[in-house]
C-alpha atoms as a PDB file:
ATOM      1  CA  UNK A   1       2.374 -17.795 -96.064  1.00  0.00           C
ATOM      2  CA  UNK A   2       4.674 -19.342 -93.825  1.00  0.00           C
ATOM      3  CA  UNK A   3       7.788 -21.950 -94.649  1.00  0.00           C
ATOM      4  CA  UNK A   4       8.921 -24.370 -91.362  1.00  0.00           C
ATOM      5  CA  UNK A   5      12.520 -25.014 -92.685  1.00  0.00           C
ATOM      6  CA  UNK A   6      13.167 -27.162 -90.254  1.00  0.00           C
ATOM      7  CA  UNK A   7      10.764 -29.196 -91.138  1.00  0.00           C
ATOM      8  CA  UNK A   8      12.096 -30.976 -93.531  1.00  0.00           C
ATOM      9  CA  UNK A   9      15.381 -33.467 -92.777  1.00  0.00           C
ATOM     10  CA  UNK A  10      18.653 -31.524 -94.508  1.00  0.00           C
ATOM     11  CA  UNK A  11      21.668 -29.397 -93.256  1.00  0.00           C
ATOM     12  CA  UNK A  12      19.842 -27.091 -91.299  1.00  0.00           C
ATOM     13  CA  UNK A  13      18.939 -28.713 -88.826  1.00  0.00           C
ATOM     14  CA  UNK A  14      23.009 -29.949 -87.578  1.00  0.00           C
ATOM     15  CA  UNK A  15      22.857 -25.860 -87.178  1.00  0.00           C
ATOM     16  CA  UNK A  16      19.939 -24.983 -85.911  1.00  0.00           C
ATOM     17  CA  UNK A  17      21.023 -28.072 -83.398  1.00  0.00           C
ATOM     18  CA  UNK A  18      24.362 -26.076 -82.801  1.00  0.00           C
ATOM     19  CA  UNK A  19      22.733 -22.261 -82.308  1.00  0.00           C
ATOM     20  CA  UNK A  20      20.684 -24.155 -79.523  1.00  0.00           C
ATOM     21  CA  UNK A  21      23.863 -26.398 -77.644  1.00  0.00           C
ATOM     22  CA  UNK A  22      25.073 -24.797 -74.793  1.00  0.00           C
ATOM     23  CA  UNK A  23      28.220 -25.427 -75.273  1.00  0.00           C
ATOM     24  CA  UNK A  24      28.989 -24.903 -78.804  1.00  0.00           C
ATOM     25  CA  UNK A  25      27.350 -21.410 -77.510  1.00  0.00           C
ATOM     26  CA  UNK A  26      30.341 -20.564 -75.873  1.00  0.00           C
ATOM     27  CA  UNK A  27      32.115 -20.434 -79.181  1.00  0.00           C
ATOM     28  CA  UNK A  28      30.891 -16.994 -80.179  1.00  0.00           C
ATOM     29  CA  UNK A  29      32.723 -16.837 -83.519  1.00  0.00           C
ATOM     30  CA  UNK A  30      30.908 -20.397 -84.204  1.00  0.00           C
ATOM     31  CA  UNK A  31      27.500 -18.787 -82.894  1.00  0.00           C
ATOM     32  CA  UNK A  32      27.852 -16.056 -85.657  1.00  0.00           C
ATOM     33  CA  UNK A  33      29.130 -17.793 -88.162  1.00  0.00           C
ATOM     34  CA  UNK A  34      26.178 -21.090 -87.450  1.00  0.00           C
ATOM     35  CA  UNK A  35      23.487 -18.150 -87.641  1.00  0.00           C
ATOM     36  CA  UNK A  36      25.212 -17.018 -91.124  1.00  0.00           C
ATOM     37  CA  UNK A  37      24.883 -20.353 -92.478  1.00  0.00           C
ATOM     38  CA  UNK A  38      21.417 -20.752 -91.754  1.00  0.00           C
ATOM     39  CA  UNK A  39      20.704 -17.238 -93.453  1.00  0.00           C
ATOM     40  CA  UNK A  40      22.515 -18.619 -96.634  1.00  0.00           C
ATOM     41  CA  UNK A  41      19.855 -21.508 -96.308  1.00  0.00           C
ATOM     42  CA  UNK A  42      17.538 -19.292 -96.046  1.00  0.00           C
ATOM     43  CA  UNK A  43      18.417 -17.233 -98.709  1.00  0.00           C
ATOM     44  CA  UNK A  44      19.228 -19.881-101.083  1.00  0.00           C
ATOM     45  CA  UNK A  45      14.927 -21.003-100.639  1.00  0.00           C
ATOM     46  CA  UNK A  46      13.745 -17.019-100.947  1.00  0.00           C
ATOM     47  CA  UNK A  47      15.592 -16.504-104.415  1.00  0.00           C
ATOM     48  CA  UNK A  48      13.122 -19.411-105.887  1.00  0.00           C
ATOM     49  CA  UNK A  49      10.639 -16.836-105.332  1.00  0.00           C
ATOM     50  CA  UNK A  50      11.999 -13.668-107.024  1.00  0.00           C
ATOM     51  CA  UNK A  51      11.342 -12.340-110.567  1.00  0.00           C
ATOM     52  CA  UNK A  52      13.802 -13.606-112.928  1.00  0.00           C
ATOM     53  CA  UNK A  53      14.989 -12.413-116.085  1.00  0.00           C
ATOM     54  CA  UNK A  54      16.915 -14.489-119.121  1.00  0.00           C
ATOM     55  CA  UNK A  55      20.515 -12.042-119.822  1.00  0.00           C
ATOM     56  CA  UNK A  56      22.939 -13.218-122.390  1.00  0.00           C
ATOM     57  CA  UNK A  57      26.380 -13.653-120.736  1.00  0.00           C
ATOM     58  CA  UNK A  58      29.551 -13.363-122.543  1.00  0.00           C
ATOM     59  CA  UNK A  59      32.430 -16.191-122.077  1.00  0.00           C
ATOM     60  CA  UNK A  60      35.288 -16.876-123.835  1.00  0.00           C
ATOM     61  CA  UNK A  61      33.857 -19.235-126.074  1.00  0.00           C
ATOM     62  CA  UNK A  62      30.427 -17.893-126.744  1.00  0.00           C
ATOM     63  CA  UNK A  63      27.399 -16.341-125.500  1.00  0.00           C
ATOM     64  CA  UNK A  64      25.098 -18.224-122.600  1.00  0.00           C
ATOM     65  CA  UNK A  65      21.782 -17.292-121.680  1.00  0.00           C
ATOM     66  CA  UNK A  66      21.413 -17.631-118.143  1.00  0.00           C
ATOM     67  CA  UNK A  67      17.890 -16.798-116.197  1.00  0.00           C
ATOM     68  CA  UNK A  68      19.144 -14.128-113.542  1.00  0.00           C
ATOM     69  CA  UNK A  69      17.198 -12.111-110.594  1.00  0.00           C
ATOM     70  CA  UNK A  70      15.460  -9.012-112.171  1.00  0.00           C
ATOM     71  CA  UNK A  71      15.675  -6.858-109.305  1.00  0.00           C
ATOM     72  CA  UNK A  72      17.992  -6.829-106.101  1.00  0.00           C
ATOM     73  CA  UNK A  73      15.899  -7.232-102.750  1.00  0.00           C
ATOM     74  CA  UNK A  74      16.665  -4.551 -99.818  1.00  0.00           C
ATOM     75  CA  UNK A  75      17.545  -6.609 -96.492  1.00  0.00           C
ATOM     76  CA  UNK A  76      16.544  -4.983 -93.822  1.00  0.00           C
ATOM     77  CA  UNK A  77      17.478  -6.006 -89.484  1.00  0.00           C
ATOM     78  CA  UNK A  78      16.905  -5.241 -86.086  1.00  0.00           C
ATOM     79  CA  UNK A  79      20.071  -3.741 -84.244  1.00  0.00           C
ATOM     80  CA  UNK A  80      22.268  -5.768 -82.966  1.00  0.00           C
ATOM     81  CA  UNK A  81      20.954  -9.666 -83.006  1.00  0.00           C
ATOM     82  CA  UNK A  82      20.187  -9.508 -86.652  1.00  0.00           C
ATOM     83  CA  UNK A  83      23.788  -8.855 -87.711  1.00  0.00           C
ATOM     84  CA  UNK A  84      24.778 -12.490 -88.132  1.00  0.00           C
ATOM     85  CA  UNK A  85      21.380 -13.295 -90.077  1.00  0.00           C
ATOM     86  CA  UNK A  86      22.099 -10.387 -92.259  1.00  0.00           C
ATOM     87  CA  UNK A  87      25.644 -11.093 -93.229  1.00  0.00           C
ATOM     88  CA  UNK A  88      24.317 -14.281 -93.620  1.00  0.00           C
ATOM     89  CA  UNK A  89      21.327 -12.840 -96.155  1.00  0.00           C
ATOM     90  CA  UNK A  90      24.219 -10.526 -98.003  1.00  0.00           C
ATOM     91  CA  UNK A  91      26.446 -13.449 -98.473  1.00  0.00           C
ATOM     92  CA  UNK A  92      23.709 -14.267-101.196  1.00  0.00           C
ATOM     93  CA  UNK A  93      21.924 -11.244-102.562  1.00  0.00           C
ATOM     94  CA  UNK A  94      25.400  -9.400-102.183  1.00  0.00           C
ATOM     95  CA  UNK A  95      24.242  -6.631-104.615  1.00  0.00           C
ATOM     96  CA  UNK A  96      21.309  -5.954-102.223  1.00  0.00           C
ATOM     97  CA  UNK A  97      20.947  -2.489-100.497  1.00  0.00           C
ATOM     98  CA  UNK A  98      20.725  -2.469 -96.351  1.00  0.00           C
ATOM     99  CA  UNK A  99      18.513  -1.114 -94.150  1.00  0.00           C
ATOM    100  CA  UNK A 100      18.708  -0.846 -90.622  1.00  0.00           C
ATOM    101  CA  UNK A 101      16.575  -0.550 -87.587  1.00  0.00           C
ATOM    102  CA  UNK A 102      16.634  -0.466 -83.493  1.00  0.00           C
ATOM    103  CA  UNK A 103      13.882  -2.179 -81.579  1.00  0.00           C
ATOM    104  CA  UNK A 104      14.542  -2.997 -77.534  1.00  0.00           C
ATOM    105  CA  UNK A 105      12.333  -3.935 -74.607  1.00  0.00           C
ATOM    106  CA  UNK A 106      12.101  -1.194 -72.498  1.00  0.00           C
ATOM    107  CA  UNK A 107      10.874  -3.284 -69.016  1.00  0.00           C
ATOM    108  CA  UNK A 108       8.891  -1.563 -66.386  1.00  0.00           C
ATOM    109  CA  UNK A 109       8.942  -2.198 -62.625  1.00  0.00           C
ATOM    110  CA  UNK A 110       5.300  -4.383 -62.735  1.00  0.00           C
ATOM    111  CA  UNK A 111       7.492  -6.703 -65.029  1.00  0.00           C
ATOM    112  CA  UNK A 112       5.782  -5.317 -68.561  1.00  0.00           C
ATOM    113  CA  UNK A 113       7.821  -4.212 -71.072  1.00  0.00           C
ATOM    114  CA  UNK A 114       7.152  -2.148 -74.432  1.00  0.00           C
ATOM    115  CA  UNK A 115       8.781  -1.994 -77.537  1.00  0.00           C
ATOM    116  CA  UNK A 116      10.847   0.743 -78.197  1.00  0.00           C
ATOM    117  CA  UNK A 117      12.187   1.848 -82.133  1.00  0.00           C
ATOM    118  CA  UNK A 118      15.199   4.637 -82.023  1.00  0.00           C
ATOM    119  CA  UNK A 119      17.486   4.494 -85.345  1.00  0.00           C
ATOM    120  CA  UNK A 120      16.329   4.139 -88.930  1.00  0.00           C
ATOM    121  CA  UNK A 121      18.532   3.942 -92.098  1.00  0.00           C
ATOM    122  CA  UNK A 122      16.905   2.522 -95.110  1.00  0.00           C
ATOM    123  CA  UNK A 123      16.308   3.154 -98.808  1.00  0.00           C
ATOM    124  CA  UNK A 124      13.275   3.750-101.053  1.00  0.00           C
ATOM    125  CA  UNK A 125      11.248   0.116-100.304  1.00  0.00           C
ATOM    126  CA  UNK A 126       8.726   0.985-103.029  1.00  0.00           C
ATOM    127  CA  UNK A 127       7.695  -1.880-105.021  1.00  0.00           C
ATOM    128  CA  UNK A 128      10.877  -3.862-104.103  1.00  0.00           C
ATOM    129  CA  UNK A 129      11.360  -7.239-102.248  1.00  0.00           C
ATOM    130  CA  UNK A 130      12.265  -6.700 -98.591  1.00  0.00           C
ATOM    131  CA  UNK A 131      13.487  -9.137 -96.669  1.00  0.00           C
ATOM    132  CA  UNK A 132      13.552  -8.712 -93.046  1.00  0.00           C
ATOM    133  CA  UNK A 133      15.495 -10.168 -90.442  1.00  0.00           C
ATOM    134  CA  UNK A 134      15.273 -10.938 -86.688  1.00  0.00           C
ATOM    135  CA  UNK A 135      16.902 -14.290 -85.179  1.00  0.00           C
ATOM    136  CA  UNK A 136      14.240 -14.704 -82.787  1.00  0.00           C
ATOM    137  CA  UNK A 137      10.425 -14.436 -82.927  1.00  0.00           C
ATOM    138  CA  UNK A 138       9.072 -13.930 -78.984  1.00  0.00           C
ATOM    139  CA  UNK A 139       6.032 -12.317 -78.858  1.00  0.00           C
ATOM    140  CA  UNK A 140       6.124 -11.220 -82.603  1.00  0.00           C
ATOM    141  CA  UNK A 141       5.474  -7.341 -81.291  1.00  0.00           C
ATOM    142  CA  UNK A 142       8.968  -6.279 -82.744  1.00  0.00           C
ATOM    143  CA  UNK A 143       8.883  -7.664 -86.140  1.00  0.00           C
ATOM    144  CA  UNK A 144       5.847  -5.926 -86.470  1.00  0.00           C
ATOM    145  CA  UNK A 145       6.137  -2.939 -85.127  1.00  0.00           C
ATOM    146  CA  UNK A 146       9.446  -3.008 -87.466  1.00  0.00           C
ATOM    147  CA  UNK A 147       7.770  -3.795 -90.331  1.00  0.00           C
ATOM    148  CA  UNK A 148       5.244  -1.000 -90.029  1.00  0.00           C
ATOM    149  CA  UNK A 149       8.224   1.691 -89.474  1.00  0.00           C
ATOM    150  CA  UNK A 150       9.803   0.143 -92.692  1.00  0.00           C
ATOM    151  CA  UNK A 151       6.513   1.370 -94.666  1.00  0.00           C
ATOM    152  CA  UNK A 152       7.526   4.634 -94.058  1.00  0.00           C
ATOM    153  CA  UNK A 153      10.287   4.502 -96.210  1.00  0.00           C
ATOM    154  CA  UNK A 154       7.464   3.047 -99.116  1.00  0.00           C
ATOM    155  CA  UNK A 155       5.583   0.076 -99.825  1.00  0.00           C
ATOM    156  CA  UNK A 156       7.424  -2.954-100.427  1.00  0.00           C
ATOM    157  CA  UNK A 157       5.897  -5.474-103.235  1.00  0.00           C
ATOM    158  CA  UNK A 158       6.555  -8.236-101.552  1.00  0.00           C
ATOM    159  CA  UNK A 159       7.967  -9.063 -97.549  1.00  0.00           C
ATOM    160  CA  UNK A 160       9.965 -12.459 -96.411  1.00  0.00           C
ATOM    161  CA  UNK A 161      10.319 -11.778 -92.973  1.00  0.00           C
ATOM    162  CA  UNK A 162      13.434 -14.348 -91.602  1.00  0.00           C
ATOM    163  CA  UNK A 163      13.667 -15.595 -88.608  1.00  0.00           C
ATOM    164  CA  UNK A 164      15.729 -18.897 -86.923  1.00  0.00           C
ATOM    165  CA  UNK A 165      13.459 -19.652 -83.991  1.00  0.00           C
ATOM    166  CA  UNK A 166       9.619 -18.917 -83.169  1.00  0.00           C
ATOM    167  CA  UNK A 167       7.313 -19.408 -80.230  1.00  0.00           C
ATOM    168  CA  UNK A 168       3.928 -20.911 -81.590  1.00  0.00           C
ATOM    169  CA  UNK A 169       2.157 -17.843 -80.169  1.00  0.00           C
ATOM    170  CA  UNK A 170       4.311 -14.971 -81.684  1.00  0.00           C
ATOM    171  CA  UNK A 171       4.219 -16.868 -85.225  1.00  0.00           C
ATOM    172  CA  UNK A 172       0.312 -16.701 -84.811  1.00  0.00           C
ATOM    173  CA  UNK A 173       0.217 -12.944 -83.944  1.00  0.00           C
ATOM    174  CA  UNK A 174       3.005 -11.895 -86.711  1.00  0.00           C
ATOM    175  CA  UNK A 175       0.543 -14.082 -89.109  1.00  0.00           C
ATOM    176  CA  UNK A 176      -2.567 -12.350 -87.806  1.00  0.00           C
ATOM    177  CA  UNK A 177      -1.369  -8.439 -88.157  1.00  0.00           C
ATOM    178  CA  UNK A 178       0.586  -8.829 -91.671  1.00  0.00           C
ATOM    179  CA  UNK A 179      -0.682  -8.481 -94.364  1.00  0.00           C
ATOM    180  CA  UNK A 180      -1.024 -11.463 -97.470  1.00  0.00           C
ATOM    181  CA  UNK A 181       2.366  -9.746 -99.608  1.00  0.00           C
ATOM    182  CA  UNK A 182       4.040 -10.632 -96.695  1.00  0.00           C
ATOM    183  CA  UNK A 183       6.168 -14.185 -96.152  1.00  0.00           C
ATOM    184  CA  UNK A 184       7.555 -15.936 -93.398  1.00  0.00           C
ATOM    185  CA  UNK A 185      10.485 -18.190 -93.438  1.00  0.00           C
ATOM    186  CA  UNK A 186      11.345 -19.992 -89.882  1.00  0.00           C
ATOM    187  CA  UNK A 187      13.932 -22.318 -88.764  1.00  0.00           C
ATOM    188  CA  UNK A 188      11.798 -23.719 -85.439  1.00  0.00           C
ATOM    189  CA  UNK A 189       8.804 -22.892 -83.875  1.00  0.00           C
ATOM    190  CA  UNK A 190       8.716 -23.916 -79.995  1.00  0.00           C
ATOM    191  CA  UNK A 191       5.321 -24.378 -77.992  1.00  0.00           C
ATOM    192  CA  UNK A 192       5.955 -22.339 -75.102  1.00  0.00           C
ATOM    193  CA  UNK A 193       6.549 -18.688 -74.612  1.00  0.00           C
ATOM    194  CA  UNK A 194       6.980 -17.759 -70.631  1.00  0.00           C
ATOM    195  CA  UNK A 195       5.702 -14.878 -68.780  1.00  0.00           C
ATOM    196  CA  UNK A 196       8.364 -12.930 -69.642  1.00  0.00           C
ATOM    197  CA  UNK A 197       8.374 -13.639 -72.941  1.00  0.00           C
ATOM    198  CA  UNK A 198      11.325 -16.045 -73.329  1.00  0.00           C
ATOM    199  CA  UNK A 199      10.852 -19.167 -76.115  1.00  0.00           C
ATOM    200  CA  UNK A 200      11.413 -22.170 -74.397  1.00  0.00           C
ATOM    201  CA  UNK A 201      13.442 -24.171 -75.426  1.00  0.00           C
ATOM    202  CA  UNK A 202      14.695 -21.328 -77.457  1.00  0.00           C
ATOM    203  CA  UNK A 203      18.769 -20.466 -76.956  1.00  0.00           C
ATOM    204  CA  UNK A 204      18.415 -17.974 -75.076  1.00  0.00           C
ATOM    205  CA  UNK A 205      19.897 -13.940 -75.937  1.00  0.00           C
ATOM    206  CA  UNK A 206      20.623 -14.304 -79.993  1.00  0.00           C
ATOM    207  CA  UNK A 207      22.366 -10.541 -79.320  1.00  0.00           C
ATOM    208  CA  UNK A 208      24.531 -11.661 -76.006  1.00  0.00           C
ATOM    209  CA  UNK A 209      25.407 -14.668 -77.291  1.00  0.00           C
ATOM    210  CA  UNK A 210      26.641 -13.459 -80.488  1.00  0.00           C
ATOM    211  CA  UNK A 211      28.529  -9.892 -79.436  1.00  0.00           C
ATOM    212  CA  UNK A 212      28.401 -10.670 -75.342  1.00  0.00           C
ATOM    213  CA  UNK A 213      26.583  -9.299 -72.857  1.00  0.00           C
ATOM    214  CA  UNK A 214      25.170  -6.243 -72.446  1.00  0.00           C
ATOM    215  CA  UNK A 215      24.420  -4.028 -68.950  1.00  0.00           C
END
């Protein structure tokens, strides 16, 4: 299943506006803290879907009973442009455990490039909610090579893989090699996805533009 926040007319959409302006870009502190935001949205929609359970909650007055999640997802994202979308995840679900993974582009000299996984930190995923994130969705390759690594640290009952901005073509492949206990949640989807696998319109290096560039 896949959810097109963006799709419908609300807050998001001033910062999805913002992640994507040029020169609000130059703020990186904004950039960050704009990408947070959107992972609170985010957030906010995925915890509709969870298991509750009804706990009785002590005040000072009396007793309330007050539906509350069951079980804590695990957020799990890609070193370093996920950091921001992550913080942004925690903010909510801020008794979650973390996982964390590296995926790059390693680029060869006839302009193709694989994807390349190095570190892995991550708890037991075994029958719990994981919820993935990645700013950007290119080609789709990474998520899903991510995902895949993420199995061998146990089966996960349910996925919500969250990302800000898709190309039309990576959505379709990232749809085409998950499988069905697996959601998506996207800001944008944009048509067009160069040869060198940039989203156009896009905004260009999440990573760079949030912790500067890199050699």
């Amino acid at each position: 299943m896949v959810h097109i926040i963006g799709n419908q007319n609300s807050i998001f959409n001033e910062f999805i506006a913002e992640i994507r302006d040029e020169n609000i870009q130059k703020d990186s502190m904004r950039f960050r803290r704009n990408i947070e935001r959107l992972g609170e949205i985010i957030s906010y929609e995925i915890s509709k879907t969870l298991d509750y359970e009804t706990r009785e909650i002590i005040t000072s007055l009396g007793i309330a009973n007050v539906p509350m999640i069951k079980d804590q997802p695990v957020i799990a994202s890609i070193l370093r442009a996920g950091l921001p979308l992550h913080q942004g995840v925690l903010n909510y679900f801020d008794r979650a455990e973390n996982a964390f993974i590296s995926a790059y582009r390693r680029h060869h000299k006839n302009g193709t490039f694989d994807i390349q996984l190095e570190y892995l930190a991550s708890p037991d995923l075994s029958d719990k909610e994981l919820i993935l994130c990645d700013p950007m969705l290119a080609t789709g390759s990474s998520i899903v090579l991510t995902y895949k690594a993420l199995l061998l640290r146990g089966k996960p009952k349910h996925t919500h893989i969250v990302t800000l901005i898709a190309s039309a073509e990576g959505l379709e492949y990232a749809k085409k090699n998950f499988p069905e206990n697996v959601t998506i949640w996207c800001g944008a989807v944009d048509e067009e996805l160069t040869a060198k696998s940039y989203i156009v319109p896009g905004l260009g290096d999440a990573g760079d533009l949030a912790f500067g560039k890199k050699l």
